[in-house]
C-alpha atoms as a PDB file:
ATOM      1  CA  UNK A   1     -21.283 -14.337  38.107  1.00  0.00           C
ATOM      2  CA  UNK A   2     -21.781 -10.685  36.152  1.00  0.00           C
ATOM      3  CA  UNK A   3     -22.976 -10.873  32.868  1.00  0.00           C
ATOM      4  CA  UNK A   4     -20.252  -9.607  29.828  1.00  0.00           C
ATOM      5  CA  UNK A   5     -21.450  -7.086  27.131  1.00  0.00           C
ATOM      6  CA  UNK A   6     -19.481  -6.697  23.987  1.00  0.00           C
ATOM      7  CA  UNK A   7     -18.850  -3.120  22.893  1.00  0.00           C
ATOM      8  CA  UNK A   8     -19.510  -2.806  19.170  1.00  0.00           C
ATOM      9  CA  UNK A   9     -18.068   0.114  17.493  1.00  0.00           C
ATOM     10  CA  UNK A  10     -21.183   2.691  17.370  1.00  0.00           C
ATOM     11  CA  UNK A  11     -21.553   1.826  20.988  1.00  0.00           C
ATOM     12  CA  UNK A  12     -18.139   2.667  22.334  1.00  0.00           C
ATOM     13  CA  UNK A  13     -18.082   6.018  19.496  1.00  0.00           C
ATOM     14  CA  UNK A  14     -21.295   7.121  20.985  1.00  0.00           C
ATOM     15  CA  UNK A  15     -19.475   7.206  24.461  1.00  0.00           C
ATOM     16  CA  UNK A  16     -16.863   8.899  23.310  1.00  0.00           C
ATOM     17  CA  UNK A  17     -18.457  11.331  21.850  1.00  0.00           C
ATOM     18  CA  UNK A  18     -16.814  11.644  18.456  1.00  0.00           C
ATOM     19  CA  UNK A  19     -18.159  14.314  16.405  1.00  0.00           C
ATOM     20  CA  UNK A  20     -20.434  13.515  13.383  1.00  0.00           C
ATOM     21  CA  UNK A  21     -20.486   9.669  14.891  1.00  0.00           C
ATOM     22  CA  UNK A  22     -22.341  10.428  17.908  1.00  0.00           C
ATOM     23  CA  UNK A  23     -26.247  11.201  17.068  1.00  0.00           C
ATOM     24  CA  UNK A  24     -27.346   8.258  19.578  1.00  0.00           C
ATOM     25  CA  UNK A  25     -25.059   9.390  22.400  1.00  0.00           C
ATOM     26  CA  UNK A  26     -28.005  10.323  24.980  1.00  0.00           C
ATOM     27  CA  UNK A  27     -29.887   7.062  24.670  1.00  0.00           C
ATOM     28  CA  UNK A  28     -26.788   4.822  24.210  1.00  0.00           C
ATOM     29  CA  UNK A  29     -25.551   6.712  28.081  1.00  0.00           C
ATOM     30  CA  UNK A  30     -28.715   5.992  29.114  1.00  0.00           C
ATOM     31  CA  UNK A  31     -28.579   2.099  28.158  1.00  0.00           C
ATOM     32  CA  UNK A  32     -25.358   2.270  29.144  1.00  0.00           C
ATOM     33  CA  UNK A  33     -25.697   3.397  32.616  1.00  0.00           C
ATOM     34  CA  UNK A  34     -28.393   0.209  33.115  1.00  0.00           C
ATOM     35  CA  UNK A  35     -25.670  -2.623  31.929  1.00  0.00           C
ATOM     36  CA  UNK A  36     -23.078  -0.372  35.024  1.00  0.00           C
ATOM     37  CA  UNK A  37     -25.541  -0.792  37.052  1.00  0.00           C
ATOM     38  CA  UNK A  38     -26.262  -4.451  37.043  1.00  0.00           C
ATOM     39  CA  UNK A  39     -22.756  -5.278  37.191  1.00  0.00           C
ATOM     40  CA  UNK A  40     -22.078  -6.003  33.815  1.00  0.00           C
ATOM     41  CA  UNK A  41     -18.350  -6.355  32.808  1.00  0.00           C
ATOM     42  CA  UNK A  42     -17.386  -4.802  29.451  1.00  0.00           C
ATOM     43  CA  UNK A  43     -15.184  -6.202  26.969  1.00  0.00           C
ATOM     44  CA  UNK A  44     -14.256  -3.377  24.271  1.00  0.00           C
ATOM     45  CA  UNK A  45     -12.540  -6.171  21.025  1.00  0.00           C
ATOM     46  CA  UNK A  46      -9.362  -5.331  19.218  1.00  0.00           C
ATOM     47  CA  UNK A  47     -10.867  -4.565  16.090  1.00  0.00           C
ATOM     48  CA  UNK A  48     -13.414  -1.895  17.735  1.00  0.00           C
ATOM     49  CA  UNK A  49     -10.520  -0.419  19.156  1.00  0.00           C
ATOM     50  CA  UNK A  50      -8.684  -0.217  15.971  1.00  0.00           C
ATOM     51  CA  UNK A  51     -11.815   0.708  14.268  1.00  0.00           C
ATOM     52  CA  UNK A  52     -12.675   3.261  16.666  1.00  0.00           C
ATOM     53  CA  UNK A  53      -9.257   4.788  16.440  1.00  0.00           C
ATOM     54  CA  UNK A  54      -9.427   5.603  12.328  1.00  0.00           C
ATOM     55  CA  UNK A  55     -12.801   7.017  12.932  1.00  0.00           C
ATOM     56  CA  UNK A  56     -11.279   9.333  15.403  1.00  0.00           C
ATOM     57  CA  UNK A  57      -8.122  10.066  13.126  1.00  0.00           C
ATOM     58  CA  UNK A  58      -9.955  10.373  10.120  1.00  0.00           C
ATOM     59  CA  UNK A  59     -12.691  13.123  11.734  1.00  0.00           C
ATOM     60  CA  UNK A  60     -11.049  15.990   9.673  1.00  0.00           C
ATOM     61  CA  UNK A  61      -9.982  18.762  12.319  1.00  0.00           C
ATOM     62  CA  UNK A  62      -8.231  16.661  14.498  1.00  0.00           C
ATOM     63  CA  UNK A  63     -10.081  17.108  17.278  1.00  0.00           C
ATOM     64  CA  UNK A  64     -12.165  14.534  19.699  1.00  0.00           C
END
């Protein structure tokens, strides 16, 4: 049975690489890549997502 990992917020805007919310982006790939690797399945919550979208809406130019 594959182990689940919960995707907090700084984790999942680290991946997408959302400016001025991304300064741990190369080791949180990196950690990231291990958890694929193993087989981990991912659950990304409802309130990350919804959290994740304002920091995207609110970045200022409008751009990702």
């Amino acid at each position: 049975m594959a182990d689940i990992c919960l995707l907090d917020t700084s984790i999942l805007l680290n991946i997408l690489d959302v400016p001025n919310r991304n300064q741990q982006r190369k080791p949180v790939l990196d950690d990231f890549e291990v958890y694929i690797s193993t087989g981990c399945k991912f659950i990304i919550p409802l309130v990350v997502a919804v959290e994740v979208g304002n920091h995207i809406s609110q970045n200022g130019d409008g751009t990702m």
